[in-house]
N, C-alpha and C. Protein backbone atom coordinates (compact mmCIF):
# COMPACT_ATOMS: atom_id res chain seq x y z
N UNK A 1 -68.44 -36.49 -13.85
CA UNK A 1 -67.11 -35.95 -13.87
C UNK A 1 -66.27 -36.71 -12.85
N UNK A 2 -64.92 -36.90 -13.02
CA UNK A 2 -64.32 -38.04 -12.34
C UNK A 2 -63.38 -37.12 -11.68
N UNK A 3 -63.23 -37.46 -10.36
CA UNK A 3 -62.31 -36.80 -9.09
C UNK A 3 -60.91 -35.62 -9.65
N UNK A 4 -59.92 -36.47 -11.06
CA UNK A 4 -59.23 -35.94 -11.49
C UNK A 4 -59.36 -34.52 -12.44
N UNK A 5 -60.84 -35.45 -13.03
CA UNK A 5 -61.04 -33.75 -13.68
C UNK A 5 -61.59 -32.62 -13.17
N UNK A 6 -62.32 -32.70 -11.80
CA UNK A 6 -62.64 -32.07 -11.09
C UNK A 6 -61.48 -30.59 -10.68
N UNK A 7 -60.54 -31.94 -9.77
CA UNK A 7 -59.02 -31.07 -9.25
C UNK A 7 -58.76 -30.49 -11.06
N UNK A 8 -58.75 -30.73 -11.69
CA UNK A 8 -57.62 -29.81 -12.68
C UNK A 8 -58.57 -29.09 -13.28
N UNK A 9 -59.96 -28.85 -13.06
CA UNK A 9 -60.92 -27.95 -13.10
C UNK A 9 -60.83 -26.55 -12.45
N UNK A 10 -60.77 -27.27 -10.77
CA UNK A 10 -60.32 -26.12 -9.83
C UNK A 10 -59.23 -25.47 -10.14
N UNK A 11 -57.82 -26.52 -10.05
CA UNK A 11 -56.61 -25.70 -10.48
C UNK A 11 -56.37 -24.81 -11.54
N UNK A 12 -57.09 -24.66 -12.89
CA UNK A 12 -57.22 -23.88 -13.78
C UNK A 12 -57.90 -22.76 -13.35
N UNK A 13 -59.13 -22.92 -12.92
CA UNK A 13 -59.35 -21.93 -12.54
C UNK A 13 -58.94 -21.00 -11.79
N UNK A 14 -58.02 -21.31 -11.03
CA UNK A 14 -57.79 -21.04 -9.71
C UNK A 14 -56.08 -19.85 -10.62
N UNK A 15 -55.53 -20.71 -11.41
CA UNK A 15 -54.68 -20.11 -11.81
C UNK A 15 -54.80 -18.98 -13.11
N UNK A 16 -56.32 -19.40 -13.66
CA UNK A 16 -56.91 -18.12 -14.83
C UNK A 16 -57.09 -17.01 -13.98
N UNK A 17 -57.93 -16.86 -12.57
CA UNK A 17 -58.32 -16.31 -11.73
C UNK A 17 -56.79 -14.77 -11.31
N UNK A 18 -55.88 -15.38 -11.40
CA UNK A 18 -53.95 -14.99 -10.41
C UNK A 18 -53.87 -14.10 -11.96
N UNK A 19 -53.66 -14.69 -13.06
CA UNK A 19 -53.38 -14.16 -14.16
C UNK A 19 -54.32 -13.16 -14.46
N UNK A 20 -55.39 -13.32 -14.49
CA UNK A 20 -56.55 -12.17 -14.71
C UNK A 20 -56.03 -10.76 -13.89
N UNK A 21 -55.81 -11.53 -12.82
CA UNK A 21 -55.81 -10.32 -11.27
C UNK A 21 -54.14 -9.27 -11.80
N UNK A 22 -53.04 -10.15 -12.06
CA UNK A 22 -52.13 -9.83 -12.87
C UNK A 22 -52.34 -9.06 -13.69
N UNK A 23 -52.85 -9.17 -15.06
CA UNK A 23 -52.94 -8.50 -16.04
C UNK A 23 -53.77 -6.98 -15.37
N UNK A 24 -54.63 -7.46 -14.83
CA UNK A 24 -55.77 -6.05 -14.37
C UNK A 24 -54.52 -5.01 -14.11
N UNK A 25 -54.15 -5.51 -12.93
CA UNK A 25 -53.33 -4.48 -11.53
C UNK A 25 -51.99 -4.00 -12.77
N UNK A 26 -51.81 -5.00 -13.65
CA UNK A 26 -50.30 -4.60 -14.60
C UNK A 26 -50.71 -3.31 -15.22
N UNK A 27 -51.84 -3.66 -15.77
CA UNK A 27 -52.11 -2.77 -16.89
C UNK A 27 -52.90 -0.94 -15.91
N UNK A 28 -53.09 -1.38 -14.79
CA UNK A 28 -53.79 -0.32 -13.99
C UNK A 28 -52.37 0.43 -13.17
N UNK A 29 -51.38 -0.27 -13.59
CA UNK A 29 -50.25 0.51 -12.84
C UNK A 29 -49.36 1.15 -13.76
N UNK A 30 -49.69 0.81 -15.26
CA UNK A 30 -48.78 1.17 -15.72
C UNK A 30 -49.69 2.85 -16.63
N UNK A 31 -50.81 2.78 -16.45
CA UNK A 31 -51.84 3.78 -16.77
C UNK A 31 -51.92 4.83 -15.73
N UNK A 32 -51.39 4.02 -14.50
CA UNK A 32 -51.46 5.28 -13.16
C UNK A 32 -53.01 4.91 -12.24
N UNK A 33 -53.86 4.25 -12.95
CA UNK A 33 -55.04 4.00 -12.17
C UNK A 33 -54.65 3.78 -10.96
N UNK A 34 -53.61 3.20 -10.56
CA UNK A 34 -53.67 2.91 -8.98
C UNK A 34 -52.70 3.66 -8.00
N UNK A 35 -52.55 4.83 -8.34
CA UNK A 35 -52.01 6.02 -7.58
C UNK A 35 -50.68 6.11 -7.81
N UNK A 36 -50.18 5.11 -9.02
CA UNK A 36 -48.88 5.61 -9.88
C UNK A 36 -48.41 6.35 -10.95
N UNK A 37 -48.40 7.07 -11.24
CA UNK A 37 -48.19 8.06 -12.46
C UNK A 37 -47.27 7.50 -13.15
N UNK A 38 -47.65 7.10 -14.21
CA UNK A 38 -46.80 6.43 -15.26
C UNK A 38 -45.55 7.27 -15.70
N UNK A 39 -45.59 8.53 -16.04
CA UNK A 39 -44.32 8.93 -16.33
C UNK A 39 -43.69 9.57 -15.24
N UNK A 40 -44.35 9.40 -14.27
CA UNK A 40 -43.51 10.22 -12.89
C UNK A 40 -42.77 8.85 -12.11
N UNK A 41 -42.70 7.41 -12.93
CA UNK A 41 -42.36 6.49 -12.42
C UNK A 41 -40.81 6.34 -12.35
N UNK A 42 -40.31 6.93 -13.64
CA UNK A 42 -39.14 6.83 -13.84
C UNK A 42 -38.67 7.88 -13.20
N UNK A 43 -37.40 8.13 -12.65
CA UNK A 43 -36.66 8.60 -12.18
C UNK A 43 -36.19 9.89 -13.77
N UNK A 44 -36.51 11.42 -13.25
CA UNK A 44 -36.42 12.46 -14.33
C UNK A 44 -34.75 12.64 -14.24
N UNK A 45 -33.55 12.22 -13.54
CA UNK A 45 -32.27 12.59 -13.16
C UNK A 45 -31.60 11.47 -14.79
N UNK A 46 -31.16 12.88 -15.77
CA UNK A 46 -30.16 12.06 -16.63
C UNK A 46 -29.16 12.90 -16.45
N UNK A 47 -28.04 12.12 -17.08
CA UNK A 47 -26.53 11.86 -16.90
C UNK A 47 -25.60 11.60 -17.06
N UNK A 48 -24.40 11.96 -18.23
CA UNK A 48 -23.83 11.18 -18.59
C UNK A 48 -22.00 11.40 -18.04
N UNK A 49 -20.90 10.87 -17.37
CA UNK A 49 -20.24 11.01 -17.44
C UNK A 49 -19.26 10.21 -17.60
N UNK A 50 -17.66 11.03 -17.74
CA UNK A 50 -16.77 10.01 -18.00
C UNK A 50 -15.53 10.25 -16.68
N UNK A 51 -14.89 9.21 -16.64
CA UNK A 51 -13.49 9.26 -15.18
C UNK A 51 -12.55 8.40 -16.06
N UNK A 52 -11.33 8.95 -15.66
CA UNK A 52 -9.84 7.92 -16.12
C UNK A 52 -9.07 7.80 -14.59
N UNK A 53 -8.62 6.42 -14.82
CA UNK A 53 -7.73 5.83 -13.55
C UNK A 53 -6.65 6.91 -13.50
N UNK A 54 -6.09 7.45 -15.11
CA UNK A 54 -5.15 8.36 -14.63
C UNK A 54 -4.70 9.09 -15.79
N UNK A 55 -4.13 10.03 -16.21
CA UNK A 55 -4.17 11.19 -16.91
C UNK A 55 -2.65 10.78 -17.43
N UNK A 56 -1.54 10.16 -17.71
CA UNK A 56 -0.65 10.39 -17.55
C UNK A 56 0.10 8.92 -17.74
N UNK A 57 0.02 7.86 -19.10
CA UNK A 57 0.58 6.91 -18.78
C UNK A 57 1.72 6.23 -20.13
N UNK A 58 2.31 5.50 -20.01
CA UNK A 58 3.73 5.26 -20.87
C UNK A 58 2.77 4.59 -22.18
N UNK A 59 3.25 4.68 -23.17
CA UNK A 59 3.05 4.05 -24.79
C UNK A 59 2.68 2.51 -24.24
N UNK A 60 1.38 1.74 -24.41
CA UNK A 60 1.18 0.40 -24.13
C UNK A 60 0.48 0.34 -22.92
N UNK A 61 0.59 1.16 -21.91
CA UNK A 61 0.59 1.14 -20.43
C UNK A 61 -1.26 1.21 -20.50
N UNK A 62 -2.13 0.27 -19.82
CA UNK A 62 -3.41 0.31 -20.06
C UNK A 62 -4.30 1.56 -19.51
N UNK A 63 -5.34 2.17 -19.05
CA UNK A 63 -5.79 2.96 -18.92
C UNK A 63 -7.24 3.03 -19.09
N UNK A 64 -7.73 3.00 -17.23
CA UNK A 64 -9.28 2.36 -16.92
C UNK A 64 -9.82 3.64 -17.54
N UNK A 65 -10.96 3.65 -18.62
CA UNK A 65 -12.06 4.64 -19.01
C UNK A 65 -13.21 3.98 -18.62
N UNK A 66 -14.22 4.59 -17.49
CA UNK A 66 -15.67 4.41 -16.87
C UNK A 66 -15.85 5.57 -17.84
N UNK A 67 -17.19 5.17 -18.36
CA UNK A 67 -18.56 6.26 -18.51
C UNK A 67 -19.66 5.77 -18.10
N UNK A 68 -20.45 6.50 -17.62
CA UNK A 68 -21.63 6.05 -16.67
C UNK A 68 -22.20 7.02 -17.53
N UNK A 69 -23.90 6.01 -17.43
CA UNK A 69 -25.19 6.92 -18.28
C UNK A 69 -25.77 6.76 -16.69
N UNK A 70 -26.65 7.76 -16.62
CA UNK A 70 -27.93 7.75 -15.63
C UNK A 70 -29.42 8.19 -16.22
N UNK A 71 -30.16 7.08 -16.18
CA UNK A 71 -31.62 7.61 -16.60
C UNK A 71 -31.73 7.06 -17.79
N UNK A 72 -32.37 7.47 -18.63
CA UNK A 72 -33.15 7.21 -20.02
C UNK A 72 -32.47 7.58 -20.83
N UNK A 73 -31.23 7.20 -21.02
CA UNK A 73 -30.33 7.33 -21.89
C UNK A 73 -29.96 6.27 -23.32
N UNK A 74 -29.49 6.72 -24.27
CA UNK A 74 -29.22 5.28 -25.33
C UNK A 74 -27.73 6.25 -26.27
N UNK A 75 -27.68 4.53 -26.36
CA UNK A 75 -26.25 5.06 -27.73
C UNK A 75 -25.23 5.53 -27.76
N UNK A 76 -24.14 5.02 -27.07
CA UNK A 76 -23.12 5.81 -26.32
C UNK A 76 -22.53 5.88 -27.74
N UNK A 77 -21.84 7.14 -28.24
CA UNK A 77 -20.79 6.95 -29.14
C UNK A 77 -19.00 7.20 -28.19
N UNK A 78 -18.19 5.90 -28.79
CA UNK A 78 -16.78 5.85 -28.08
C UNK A 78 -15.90 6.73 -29.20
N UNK A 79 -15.74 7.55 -29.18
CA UNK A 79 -14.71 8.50 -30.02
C UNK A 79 -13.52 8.45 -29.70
N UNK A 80 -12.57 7.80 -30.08
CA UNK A 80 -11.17 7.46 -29.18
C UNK A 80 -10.32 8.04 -30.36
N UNK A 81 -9.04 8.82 -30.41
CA UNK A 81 -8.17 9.46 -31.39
C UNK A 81 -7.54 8.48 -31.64
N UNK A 82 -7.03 8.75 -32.98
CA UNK A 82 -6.31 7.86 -34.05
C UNK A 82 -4.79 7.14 -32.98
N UNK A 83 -4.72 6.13 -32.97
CA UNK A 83 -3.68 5.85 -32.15
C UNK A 83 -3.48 5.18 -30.72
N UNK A 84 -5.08 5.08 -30.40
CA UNK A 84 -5.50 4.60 -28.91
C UNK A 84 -5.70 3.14 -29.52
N UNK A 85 -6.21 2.06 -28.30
CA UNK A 85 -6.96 0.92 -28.78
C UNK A 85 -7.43 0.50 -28.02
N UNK A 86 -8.37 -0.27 -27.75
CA UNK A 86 -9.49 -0.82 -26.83
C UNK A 86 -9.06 -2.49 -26.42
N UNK A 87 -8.39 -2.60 -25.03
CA UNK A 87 -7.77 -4.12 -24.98
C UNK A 87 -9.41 -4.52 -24.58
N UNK A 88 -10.01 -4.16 -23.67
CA UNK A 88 -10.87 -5.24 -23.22
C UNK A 88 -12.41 -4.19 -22.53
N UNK A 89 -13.26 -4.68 -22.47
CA UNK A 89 -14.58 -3.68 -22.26
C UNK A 89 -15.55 -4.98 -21.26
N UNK A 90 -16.20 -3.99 -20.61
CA UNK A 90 -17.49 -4.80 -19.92
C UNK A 90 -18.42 -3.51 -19.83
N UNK A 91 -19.36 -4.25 -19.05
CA UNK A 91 -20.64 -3.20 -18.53
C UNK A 91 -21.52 -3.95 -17.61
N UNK A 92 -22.09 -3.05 -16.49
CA UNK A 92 -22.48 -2.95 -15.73
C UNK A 92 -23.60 -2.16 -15.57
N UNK A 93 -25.05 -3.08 -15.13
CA UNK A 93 -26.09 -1.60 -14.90
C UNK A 93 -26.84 -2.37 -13.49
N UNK A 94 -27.13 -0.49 -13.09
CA UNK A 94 -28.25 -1.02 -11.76
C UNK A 94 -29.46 -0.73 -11.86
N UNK A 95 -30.12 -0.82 -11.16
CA UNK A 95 -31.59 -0.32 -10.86
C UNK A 95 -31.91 -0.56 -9.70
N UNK A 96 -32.79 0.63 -9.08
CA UNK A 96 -32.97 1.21 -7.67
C UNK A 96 -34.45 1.32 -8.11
N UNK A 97 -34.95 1.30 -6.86
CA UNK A 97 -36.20 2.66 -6.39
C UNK A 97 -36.37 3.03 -5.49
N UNK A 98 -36.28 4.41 -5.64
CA UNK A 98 -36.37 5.43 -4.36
C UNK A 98 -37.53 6.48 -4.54
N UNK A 99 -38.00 6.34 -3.25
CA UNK A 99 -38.99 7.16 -3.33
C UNK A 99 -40.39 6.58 -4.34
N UNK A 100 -40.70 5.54 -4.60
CA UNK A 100 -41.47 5.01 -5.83
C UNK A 100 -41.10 5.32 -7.18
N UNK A 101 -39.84 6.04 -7.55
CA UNK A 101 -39.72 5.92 -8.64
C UNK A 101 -38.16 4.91 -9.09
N UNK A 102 -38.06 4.44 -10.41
CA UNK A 102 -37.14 3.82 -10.58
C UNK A 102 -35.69 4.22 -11.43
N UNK A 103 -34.69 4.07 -10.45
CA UNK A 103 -33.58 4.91 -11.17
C UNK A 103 -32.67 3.73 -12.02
N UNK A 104 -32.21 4.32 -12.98
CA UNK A 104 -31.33 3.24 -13.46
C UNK A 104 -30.18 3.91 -14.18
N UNK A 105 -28.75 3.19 -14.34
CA UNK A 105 -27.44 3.76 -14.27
C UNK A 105 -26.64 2.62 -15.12
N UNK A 106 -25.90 2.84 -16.10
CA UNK A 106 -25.05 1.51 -17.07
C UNK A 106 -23.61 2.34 -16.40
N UNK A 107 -22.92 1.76 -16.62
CA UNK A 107 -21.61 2.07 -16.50
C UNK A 107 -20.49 1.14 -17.49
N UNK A 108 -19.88 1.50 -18.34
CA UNK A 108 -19.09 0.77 -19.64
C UNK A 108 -17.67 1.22 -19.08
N UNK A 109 -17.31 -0.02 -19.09
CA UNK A 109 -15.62 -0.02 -18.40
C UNK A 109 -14.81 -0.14 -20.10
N UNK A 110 -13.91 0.47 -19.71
CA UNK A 110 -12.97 0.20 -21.25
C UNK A 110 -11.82 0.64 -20.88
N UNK A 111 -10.79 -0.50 -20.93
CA UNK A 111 -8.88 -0.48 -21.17
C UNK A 111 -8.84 -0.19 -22.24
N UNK A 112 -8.22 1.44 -22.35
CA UNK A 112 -7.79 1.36 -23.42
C UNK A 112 -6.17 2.00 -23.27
N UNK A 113 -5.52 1.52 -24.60
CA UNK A 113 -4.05 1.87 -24.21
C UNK A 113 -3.63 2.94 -25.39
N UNK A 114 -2.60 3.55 -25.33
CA UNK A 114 -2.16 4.84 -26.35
C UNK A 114 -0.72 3.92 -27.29
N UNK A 115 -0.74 3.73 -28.46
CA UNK A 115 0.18 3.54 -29.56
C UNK A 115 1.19 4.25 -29.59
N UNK A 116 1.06 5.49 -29.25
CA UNK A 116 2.46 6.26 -29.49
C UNK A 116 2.50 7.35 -28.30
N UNK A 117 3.42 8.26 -28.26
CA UNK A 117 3.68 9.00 -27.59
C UNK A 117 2.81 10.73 -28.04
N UNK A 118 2.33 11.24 -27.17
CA UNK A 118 1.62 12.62 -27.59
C UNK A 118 0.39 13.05 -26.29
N UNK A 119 -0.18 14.11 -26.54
CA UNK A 119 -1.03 14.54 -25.99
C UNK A 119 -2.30 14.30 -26.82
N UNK A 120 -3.20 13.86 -25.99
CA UNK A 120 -4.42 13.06 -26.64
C UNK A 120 -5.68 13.46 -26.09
N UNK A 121 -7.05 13.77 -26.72
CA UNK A 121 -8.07 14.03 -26.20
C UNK A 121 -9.50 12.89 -26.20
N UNK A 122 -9.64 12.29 -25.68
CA UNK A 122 -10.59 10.83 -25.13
C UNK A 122 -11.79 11.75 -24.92
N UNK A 123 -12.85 11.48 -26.50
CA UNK A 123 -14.50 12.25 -26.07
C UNK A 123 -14.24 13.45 -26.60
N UNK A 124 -15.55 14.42 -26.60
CA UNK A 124 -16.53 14.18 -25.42
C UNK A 124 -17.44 12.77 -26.29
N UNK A 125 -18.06 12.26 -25.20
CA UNK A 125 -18.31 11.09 -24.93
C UNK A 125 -20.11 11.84 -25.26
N UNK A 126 -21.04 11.07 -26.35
CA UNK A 126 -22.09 11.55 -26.57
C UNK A 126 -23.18 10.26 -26.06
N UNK A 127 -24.36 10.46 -25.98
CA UNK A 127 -25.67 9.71 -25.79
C UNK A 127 -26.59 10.41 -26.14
N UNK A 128 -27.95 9.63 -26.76
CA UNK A 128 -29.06 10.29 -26.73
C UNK A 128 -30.33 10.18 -25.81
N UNK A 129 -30.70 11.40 -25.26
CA UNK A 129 -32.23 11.28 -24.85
C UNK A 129 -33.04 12.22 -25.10
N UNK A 130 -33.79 10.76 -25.60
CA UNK A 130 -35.08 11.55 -26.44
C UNK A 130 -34.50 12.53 -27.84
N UNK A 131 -35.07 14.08 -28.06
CA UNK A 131 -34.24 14.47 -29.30
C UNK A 131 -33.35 15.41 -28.90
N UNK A 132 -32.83 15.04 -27.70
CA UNK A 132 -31.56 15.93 -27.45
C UNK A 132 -30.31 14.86 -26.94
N UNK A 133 -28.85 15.35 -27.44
CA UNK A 133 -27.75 14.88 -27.24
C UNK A 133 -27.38 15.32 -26.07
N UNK A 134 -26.48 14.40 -25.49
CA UNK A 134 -26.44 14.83 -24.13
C UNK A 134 -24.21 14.40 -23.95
N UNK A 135 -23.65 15.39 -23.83
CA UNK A 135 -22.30 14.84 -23.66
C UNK A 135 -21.87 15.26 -22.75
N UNK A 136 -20.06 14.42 -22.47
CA UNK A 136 -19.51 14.86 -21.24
C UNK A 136 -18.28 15.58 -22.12
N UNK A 137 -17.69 16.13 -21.63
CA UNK A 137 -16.20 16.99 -21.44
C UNK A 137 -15.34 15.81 -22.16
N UNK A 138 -14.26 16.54 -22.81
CA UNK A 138 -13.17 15.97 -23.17
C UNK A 138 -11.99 15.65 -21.96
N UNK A 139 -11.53 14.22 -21.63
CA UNK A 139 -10.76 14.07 -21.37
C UNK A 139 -8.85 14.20 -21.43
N UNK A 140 -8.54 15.01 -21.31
CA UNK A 140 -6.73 15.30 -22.33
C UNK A 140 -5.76 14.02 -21.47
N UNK A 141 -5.49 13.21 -22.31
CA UNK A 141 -4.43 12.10 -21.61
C UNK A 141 -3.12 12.17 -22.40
N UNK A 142 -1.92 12.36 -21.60
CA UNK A 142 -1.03 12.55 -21.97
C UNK A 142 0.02 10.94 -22.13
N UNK A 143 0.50 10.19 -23.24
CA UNK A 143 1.33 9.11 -23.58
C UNK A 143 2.87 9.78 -23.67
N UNK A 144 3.34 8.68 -22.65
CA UNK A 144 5.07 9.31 -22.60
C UNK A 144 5.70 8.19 -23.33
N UNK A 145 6.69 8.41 -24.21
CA UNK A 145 7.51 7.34 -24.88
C UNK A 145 8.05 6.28 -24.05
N UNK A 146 7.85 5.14 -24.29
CA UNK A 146 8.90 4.21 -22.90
C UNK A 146 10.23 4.15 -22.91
N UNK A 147 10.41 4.68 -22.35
CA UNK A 147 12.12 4.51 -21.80
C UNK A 147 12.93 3.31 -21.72
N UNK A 148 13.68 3.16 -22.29
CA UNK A 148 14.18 1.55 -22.22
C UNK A 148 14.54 0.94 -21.08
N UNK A 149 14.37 -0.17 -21.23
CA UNK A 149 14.22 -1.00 -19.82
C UNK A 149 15.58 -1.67 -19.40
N UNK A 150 16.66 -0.72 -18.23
CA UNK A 150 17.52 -1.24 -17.77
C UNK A 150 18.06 -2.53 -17.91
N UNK A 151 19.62 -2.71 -18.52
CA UNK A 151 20.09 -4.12 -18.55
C UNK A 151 20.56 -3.90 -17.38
N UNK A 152 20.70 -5.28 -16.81
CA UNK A 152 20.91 -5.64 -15.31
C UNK A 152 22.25 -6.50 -16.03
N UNK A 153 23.37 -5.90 -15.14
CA UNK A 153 25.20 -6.62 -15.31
C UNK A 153 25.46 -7.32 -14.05
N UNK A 154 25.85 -8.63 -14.57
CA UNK A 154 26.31 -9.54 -13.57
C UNK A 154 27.89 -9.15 -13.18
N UNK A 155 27.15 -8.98 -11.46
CA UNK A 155 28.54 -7.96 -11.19
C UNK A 155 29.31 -9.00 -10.25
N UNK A 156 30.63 -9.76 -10.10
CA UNK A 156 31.13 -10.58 -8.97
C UNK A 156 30.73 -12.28 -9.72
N UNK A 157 31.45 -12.78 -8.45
CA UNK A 157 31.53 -13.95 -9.06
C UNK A 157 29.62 -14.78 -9.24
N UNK A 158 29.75 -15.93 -9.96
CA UNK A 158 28.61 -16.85 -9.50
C UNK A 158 28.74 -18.01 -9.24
N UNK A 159 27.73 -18.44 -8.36
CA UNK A 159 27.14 -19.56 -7.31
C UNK A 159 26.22 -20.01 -8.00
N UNK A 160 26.92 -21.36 -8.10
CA UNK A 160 25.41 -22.55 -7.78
C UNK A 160 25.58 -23.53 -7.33
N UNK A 161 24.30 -23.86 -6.83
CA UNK A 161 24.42 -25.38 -5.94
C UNK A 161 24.00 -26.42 -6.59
């Protein structure tokens, strides 16, 4: 056996050896064998709510909607009334662990703006976990007609240089 195949003898082994040890401890942690309880891993705190930047804004005028899931949540349905529209959306999620277990939280940002003038109800905002639905409260946002936008009169003489 020649010097090279030697070294890449060792090194295989050496790296079957890491992966073995891997798989063992993966599969023994996720069974609880090693003093983790598999379903006591996740964090039991679910959650779903919704916040608006503000209750109260002109026809067009945008309007931050957060809903935050917490936990083992899926499937947000966005129920928005006839007349709203969605300019722009992101999302955001974390994950923690506290205490050995692991918490996790999405949060879905959405501008949305009102078409016309009226009193409007945003939600309730639904998700599922597991075989129960889980919702938040209806939001009531009120759209005021826009008021026309002041002409400005050139009053006195004008200057230029």
């Amino acid at each position: 056996m020649s010097m090279a195949d030697t070294a890449w003898s060792s090194a295989a082994h050496h790296a079957l050896r890491w992966i073995i040890w891997l798989l063992t401890f993966g599969i023994a942690a996720l069974t609880g064998a090693v003093g983790v309880a598999a379903p006591r891993a996740w964090a039991q705190d679910v959650s779903l709510s919704a916040a608006v930047d503000k209750t109260t804004a002109s026809v067009g005028e945008p309007i931050q909607l957060v809903i935050t899931l917490r936990g083992n949540t899926a499937g947000v349905r966005l129920p928005l009334p006839e007349g709203f529209v969605v300019l722009a959306q992101s999302q955001s999620t974390n994950f923690s662990i506290q205490a050995g277990a692991v918490a996790r939280s999405v949060a879905l940002t959405y501008v949305v703006a009102g078409q016309q003038a009226g009193t409007f109800k945003l939600g309730p905002f639904e998700a599922a976990h597991g075989d129960q639905q889980i919702a938040t409260e209806p939001i009531e946002i009120t759209v005021k007609k826009v008021v026309g936008v002041p002409k400005f009169r050139s009053e006195g003489p004008r200057y230029s240089l």
